[in-house]
PDB file of N, CA and C in Angstrom:
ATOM      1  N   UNK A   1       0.844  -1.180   0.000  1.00  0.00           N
ATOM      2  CA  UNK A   1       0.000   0.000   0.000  1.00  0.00           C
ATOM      3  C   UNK A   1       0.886   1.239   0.000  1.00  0.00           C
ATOM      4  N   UNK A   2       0.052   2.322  -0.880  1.00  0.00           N
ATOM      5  CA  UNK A   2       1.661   3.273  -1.162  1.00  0.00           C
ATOM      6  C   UNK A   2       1.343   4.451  -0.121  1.00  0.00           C
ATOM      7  N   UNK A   3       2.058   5.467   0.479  1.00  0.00           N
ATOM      8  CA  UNK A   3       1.580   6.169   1.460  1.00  0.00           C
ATOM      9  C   UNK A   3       1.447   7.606   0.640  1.00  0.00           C
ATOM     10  N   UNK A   4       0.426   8.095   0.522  1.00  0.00           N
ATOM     11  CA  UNK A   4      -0.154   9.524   0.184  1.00  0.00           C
ATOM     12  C   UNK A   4       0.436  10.697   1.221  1.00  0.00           C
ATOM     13  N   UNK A   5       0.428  11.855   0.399  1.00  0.00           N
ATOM     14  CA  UNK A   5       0.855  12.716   1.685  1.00  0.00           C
ATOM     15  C   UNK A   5       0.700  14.815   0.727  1.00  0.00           C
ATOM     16  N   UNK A   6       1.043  15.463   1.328  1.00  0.00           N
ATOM     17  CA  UNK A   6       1.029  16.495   0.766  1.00  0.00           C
ATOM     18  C   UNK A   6       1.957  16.937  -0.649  1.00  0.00           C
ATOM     19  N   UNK A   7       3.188  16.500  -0.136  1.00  0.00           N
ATOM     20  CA  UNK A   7       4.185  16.208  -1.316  1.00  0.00           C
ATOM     21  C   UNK A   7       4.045  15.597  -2.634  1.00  0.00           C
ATOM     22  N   UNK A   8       3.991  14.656  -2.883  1.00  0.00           N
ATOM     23  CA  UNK A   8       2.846  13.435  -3.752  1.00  0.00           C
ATOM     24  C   UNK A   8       1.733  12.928  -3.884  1.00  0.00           C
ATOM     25  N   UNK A   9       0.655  13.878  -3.307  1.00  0.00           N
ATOM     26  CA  UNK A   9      -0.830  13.882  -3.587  1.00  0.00           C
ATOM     27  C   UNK A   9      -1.214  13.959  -5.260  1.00  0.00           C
ATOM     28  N   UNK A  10      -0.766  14.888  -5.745  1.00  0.00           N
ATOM     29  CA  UNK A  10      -1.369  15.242  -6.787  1.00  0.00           C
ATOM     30  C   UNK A  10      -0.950  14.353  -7.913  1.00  0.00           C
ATOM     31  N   UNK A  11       0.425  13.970  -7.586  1.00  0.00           N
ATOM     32  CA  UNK A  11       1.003  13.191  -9.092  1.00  0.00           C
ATOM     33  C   UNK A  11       0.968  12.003  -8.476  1.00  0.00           C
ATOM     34  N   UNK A  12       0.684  11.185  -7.468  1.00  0.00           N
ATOM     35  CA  UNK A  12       0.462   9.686  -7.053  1.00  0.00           C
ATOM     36  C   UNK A  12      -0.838   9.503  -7.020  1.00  0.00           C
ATOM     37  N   UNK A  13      -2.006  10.584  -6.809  1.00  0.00           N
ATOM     38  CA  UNK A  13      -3.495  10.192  -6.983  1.00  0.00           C
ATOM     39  C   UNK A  13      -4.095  11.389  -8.088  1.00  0.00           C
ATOM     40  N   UNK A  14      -3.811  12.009  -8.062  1.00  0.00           N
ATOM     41  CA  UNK A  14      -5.031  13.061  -8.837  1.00  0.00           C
ATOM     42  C   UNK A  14      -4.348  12.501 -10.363  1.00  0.00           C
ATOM     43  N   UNK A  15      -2.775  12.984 -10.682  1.00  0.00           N
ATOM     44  CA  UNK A  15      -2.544  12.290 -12.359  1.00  0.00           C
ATOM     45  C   UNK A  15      -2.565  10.882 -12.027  1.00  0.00           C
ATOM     46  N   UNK A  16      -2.211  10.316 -11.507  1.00  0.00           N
ATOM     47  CA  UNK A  16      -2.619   8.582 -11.962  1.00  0.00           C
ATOM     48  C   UNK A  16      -3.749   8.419 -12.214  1.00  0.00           C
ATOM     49  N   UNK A  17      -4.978   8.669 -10.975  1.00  0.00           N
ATOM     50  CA  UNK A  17      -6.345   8.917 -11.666  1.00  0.00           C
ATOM     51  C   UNK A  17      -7.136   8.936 -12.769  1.00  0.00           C
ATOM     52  N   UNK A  18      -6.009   9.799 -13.620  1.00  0.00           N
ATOM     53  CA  UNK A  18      -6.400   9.686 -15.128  1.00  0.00           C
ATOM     54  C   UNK A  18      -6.293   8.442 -15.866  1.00  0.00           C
ATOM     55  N   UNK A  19      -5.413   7.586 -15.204  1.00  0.00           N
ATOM     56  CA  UNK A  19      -5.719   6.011 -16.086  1.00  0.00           C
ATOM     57  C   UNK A  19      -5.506   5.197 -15.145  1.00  0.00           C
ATOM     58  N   UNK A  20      -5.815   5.179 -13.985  1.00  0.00           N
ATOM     59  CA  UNK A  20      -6.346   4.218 -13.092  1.00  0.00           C
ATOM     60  C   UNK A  20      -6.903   4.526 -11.685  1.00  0.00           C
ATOM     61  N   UNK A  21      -7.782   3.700 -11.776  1.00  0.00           N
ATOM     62  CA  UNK A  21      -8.337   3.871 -10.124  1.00  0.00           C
ATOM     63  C   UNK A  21      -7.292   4.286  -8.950  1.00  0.00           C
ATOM     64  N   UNK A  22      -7.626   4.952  -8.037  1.00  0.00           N
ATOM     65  CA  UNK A  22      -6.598   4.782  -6.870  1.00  0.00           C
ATOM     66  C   UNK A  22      -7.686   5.466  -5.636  1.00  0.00           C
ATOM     67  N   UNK A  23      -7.495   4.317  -4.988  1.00  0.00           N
ATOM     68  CA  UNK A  23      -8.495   4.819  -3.427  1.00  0.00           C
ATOM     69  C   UNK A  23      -7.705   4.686  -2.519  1.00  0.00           C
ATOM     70  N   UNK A  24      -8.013   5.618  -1.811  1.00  0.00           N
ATOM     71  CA  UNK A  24      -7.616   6.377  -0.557  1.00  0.00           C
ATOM     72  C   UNK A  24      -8.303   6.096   0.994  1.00  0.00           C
ATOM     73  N   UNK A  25      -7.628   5.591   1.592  1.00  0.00           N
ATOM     74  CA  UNK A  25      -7.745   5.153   3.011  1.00  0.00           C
ATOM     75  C   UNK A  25      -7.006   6.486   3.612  1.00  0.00           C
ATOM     76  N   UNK A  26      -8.279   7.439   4.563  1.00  0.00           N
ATOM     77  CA  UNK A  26      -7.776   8.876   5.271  1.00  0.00           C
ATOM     78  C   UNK A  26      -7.842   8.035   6.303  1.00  0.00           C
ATOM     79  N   UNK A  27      -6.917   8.195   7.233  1.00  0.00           N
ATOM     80  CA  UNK A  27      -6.764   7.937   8.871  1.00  0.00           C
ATOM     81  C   UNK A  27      -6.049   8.485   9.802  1.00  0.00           C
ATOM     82  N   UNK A  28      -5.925   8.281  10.985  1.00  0.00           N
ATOM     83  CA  UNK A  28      -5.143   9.084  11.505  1.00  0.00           C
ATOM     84  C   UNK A  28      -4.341   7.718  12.768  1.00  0.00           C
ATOM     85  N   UNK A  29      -3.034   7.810  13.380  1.00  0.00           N
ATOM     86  CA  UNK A  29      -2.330   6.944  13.840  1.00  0.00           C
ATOM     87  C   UNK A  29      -3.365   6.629  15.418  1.00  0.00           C
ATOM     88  N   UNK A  30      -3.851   7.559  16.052  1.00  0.00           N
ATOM     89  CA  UNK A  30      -4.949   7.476  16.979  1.00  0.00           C
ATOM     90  C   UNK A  30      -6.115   6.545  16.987  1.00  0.00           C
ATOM     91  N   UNK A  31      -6.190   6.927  15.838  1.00  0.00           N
ATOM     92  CA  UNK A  31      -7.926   6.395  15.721  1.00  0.00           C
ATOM     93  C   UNK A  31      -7.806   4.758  15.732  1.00  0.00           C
ATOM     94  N   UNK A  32      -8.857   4.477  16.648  1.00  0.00           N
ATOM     95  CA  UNK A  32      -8.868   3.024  16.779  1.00  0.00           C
ATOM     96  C   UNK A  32      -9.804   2.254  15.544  1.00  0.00           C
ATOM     97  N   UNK A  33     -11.007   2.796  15.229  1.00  0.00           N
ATOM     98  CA  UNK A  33     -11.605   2.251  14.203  1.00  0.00           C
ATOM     99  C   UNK A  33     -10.489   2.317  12.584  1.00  0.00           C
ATOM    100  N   UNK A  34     -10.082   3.230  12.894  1.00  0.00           N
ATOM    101  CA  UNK A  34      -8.852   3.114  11.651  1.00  0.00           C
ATOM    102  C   UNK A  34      -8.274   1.749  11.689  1.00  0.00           C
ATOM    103  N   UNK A  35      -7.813   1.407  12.969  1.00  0.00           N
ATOM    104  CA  UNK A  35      -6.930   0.000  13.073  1.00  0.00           C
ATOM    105  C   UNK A  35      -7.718  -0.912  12.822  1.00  0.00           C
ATOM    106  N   UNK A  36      -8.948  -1.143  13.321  1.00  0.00           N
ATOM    107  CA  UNK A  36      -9.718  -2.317  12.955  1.00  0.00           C
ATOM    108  C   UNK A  36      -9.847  -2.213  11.378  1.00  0.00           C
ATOM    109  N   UNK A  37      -9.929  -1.415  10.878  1.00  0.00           N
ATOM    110  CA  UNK A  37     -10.072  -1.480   9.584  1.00  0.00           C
ATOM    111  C   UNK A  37      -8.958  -1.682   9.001  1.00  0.00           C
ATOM    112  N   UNK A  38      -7.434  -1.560   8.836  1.00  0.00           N
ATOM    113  CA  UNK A  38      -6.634  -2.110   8.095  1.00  0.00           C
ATOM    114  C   UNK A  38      -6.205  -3.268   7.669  1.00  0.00           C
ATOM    115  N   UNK A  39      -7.046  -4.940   8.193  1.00  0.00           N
ATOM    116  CA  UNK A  39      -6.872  -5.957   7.407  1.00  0.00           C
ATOM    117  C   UNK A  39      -7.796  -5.809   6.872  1.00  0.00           C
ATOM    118  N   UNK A  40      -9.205  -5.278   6.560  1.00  0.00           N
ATOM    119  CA  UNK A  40     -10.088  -4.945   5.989  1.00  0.00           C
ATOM    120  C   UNK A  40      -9.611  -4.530   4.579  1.00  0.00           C
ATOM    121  N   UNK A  41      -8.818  -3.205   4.400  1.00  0.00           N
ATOM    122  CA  UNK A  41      -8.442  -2.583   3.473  1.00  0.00           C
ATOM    123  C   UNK A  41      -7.177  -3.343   2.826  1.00  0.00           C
ATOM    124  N   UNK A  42      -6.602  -3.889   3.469  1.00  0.00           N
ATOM    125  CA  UNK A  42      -5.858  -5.348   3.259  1.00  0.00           C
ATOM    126  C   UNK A  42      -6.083  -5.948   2.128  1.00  0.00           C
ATOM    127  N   UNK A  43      -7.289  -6.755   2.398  1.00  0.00           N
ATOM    128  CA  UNK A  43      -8.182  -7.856   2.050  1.00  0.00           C
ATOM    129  C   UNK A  43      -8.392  -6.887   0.708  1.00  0.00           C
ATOM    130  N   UNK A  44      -9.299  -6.102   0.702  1.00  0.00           N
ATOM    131  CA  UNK A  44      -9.950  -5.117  -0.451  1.00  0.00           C
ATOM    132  C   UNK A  44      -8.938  -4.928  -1.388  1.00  0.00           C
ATOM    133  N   UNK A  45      -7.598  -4.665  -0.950  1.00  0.00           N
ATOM    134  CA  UNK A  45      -6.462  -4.415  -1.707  1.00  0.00           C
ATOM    135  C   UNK A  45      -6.191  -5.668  -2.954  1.00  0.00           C
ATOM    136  N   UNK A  46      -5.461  -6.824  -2.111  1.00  0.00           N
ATOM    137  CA  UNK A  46      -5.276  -8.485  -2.457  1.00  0.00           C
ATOM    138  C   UNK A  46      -6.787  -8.444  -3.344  1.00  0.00           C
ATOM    139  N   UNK A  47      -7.428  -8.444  -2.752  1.00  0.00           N
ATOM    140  CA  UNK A  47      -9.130  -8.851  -4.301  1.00  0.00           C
ATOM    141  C   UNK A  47      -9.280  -8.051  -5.319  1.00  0.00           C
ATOM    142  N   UNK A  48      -9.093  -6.841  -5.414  1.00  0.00           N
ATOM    143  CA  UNK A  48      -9.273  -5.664  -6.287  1.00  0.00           C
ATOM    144  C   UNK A  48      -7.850  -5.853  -7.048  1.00  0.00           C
ATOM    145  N   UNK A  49      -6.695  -6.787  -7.223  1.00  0.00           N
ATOM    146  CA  UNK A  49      -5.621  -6.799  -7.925  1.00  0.00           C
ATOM    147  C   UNK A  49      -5.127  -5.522  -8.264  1.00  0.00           C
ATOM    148  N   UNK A  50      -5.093  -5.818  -9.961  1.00  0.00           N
ATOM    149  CA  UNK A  50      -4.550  -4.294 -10.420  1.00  0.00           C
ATOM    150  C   UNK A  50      -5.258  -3.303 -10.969  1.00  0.00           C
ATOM    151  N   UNK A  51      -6.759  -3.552 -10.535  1.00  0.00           N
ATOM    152  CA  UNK A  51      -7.919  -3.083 -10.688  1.00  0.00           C
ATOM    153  C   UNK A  51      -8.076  -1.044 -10.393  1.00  0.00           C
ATOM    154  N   UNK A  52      -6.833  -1.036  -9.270  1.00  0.00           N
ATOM    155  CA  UNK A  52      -6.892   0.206  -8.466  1.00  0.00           C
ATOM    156  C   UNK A  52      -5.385   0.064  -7.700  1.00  0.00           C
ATOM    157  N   UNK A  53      -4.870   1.293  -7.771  1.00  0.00           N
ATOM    158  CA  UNK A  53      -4.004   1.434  -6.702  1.00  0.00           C
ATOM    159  C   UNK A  53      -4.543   2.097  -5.310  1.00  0.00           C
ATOM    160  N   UNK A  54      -4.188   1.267  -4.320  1.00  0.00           N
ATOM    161  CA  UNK A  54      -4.312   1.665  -3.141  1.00  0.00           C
ATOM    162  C   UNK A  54      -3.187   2.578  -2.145  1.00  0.00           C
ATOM    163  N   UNK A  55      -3.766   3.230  -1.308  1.00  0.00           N
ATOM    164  CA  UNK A  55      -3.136   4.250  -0.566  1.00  0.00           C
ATOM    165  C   UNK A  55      -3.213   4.578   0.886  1.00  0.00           C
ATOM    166  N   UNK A  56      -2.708   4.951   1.219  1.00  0.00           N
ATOM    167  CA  UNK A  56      -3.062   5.692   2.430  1.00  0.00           C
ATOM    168  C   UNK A  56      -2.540   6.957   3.027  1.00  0.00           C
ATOM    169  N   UNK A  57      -3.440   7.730   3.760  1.00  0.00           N
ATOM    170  CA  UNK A  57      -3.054   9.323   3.823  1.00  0.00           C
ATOM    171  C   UNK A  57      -3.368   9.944   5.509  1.00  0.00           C
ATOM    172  N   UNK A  58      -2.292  10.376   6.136  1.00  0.00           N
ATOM    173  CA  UNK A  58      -1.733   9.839   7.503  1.00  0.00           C
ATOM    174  C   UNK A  58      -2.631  11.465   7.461  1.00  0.00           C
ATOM    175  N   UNK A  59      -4.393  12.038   7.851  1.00  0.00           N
ATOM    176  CA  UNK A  59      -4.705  13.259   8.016  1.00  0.00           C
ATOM    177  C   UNK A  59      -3.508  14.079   9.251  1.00  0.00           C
ATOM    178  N   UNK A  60      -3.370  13.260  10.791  1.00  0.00           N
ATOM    179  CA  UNK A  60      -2.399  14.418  10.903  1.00  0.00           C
ATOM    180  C   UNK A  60      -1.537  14.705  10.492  1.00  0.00           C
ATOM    181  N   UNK A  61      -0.781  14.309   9.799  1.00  0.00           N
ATOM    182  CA  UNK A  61       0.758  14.420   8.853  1.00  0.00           C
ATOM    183  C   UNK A  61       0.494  15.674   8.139  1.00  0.00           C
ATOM    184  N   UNK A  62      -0.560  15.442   7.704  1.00  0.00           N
ATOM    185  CA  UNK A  62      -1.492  16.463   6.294  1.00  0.00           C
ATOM    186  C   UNK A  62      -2.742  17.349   6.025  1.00  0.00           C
ATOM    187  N   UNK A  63      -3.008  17.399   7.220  1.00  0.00           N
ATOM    188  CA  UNK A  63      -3.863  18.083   7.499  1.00  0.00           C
ATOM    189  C   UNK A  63      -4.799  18.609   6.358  1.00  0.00           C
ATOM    190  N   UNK A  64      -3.605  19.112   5.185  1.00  0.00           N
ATOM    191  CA  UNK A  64      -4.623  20.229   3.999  1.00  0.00           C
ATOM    192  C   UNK A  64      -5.212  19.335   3.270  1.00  0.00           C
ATOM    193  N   UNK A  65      -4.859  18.134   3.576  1.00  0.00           N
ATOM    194  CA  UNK A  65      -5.762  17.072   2.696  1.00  0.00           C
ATOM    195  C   UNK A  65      -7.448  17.111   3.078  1.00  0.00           C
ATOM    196  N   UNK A  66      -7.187  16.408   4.494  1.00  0.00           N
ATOM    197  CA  UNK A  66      -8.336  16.254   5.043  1.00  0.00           C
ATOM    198  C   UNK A  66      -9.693  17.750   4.638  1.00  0.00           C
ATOM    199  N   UNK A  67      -8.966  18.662   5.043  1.00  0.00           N
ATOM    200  CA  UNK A  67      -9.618  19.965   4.736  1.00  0.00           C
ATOM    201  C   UNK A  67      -9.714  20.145   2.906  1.00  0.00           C
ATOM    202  N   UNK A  68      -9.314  20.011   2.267  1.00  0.00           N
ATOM    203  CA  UNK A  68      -9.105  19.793   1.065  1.00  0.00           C
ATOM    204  C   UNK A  68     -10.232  18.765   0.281  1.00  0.00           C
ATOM    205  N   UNK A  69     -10.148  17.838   0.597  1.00  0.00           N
ATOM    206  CA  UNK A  69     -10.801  16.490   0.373  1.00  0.00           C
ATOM    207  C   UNK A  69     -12.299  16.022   1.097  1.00  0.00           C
ATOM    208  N   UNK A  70     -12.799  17.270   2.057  1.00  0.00           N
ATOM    209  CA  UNK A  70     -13.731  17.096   3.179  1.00  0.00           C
ATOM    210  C   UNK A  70     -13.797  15.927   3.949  1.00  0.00           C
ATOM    211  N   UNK A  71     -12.714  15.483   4.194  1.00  0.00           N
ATOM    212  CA  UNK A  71     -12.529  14.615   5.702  1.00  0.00           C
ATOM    213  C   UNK A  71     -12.888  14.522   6.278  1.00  0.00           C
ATOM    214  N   UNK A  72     -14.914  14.351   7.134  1.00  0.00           N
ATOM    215  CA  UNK A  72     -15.398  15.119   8.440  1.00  0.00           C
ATOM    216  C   UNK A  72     -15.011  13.850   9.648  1.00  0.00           C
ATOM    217  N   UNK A  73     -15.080  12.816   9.032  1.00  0.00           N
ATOM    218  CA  UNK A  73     -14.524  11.191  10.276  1.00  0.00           C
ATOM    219  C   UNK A  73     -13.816  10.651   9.768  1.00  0.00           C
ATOM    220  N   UNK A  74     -13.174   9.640  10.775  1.00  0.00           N
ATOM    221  CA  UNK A  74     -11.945   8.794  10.279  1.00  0.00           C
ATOM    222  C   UNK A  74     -12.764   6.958  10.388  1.00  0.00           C
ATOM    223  N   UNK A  75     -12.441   6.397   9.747  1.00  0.00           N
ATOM    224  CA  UNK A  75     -11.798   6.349   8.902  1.00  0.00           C
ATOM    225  C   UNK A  75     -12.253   6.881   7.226  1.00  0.00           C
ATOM    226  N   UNK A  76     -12.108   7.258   6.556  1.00  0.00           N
ATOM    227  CA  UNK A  76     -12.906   7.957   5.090  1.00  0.00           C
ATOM    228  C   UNK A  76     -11.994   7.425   4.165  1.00  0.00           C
ATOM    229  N   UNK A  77     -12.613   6.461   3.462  1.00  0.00           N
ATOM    230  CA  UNK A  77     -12.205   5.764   2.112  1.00  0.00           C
ATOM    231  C   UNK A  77     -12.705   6.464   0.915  1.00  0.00           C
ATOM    232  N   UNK A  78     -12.171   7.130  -0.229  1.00  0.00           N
ATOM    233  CA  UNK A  78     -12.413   7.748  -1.069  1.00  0.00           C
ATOM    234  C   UNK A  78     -11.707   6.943  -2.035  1.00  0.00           C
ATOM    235  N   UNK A  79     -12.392   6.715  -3.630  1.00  0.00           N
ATOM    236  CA  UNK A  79     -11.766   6.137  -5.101  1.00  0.00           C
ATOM    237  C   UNK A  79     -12.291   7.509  -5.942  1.00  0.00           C
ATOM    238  N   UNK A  80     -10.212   7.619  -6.432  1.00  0.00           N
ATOM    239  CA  UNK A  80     -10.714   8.718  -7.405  1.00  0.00           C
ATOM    240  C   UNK A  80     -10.034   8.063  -8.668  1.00  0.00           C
ATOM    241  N   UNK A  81     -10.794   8.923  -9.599  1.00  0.00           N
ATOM    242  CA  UNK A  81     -10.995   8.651 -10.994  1.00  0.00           C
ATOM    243  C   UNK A  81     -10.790  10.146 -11.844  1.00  0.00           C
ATOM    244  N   UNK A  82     -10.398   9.783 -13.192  1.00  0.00           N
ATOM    245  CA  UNK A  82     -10.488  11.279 -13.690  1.00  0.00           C
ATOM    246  C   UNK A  82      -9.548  12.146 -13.079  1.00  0.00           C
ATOM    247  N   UNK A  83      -9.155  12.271 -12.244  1.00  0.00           N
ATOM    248  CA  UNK A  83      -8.365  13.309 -11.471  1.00  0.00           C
ATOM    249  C   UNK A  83      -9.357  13.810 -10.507  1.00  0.00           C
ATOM    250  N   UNK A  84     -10.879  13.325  -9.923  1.00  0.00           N
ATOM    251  CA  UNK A  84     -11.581  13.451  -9.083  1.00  0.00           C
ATOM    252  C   UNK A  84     -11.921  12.862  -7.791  1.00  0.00           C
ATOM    253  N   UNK A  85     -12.214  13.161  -6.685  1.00  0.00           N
ATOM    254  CA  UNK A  85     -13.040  11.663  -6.177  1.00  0.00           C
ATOM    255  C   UNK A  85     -14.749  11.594  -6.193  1.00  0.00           C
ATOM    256  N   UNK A  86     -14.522  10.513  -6.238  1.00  0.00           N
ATOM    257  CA  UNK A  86     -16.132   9.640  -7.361  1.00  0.00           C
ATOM    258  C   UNK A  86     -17.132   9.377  -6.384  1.00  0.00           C
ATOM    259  N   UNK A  87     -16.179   8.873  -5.442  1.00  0.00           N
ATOM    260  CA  UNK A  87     -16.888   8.103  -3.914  1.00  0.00           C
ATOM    261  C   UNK A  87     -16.275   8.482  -2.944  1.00  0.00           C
ATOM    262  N   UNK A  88     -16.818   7.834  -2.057  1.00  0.00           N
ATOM    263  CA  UNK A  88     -16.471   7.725  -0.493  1.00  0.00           C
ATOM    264  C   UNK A  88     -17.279   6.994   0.170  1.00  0.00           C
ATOM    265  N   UNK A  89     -16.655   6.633   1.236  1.00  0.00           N
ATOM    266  CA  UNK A  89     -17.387   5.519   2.517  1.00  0.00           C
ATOM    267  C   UNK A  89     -16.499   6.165   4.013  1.00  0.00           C
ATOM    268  N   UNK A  90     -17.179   6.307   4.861  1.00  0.00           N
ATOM    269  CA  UNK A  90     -16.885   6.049   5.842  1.00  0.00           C
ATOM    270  C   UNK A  90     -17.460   5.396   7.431  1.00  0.00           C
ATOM    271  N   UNK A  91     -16.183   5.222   7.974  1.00  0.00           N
ATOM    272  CA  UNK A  91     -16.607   4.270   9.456  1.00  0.00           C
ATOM    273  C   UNK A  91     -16.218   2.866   9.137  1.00  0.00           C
ATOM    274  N   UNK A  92     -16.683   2.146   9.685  1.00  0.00           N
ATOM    275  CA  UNK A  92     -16.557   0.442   9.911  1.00  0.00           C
ATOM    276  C   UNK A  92     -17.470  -0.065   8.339  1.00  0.00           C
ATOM    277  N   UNK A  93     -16.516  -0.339   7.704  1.00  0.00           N
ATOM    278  CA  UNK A  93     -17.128  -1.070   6.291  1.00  0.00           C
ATOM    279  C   UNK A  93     -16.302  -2.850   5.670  1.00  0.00           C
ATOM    280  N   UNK A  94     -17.246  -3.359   5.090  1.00  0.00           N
ATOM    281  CA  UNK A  94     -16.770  -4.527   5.194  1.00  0.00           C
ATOM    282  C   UNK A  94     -16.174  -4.639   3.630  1.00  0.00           C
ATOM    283  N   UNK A  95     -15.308  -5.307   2.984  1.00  0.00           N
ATOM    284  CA  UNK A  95     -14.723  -5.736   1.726  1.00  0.00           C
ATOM    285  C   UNK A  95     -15.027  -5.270   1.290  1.00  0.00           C
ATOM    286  N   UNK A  96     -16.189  -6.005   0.700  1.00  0.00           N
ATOM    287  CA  UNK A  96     -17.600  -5.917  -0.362  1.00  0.00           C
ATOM    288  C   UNK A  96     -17.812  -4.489  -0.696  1.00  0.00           C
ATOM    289  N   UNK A  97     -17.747  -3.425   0.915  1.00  0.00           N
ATOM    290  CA  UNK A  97     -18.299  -2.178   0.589  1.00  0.00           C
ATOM    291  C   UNK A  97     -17.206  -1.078  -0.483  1.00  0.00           C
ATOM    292  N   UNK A  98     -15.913  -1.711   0.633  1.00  0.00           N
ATOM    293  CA  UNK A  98     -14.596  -1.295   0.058  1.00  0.00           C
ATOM    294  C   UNK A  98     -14.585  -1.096  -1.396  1.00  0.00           C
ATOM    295  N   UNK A  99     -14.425  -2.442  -2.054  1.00  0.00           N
ATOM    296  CA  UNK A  99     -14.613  -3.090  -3.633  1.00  0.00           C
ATOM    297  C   UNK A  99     -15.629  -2.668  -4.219  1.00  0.00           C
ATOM    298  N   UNK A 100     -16.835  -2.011  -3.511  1.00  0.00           N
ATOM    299  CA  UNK A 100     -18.293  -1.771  -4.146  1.00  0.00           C
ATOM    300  C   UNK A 100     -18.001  -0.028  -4.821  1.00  0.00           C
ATOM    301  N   UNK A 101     -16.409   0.685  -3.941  1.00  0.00           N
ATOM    302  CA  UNK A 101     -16.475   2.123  -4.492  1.00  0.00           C
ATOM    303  C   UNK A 101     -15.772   1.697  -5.674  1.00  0.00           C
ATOM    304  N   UNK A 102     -15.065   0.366  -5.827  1.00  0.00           N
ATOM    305  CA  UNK A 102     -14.213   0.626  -7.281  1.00  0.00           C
ATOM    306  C   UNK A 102     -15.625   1.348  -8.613  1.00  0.00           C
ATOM    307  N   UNK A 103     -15.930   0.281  -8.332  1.00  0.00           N
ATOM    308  CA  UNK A 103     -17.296   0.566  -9.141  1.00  0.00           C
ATOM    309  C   UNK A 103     -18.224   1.474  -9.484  1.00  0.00           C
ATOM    310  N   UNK A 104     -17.944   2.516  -8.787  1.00  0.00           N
ATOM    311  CA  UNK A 104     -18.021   3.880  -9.191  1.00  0.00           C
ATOM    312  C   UNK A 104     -17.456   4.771 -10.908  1.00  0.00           C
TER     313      UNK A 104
END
């Protein structure tokens, strides 16, 4: 999973975007529902192959993301596309839901 951040936001998700999926796992090192969710996003990763690149984006590290991206809870899974994001999910979500934003 590749780590997102202020530095390489734009050319690791917004231009890749343009020819492939890439979703975004926002969390923060605190948050406990974040942790339960990372074999979750795991799992979603391993099934979705090369379907999407996956990420993750550390909000306190980066704050202008979260504010940027409307971040209002953690954990917030977003798949962007186009150079947009398409979707989002957040809180306690299972695979299925994960894999259900590729599809956006």
């Amino acid at each position: 999973m590749k780590i997102f951040d202020n530095a390489n936001f734009d050319k690791e998700v917004i231009e890749l975007s343009k020819t492939k999926l890439v979703f975004v796992d926002f969390y923060a090192p605190w948050c406990g529902t974040c942790k339960l969710m990372e074999e979750v996003v795991k799992e979603a990763e391993m099934l979705a192959g090369d379907k999407a690149v996956f990420g993750q984006a550390d909000i306190d590290a980066n704050p202008e993301l979260m504010d940027k991206y409307e971040v209002l809870s953690l954990p917030t899974f977003k798949i962007f596309k186009d150079g947009q994001a398409v979707g989002t999910l957040s809180g306690i979500k299972s695979k299925e839901d994960l894999l259900g934003l590729l599809e956006k």
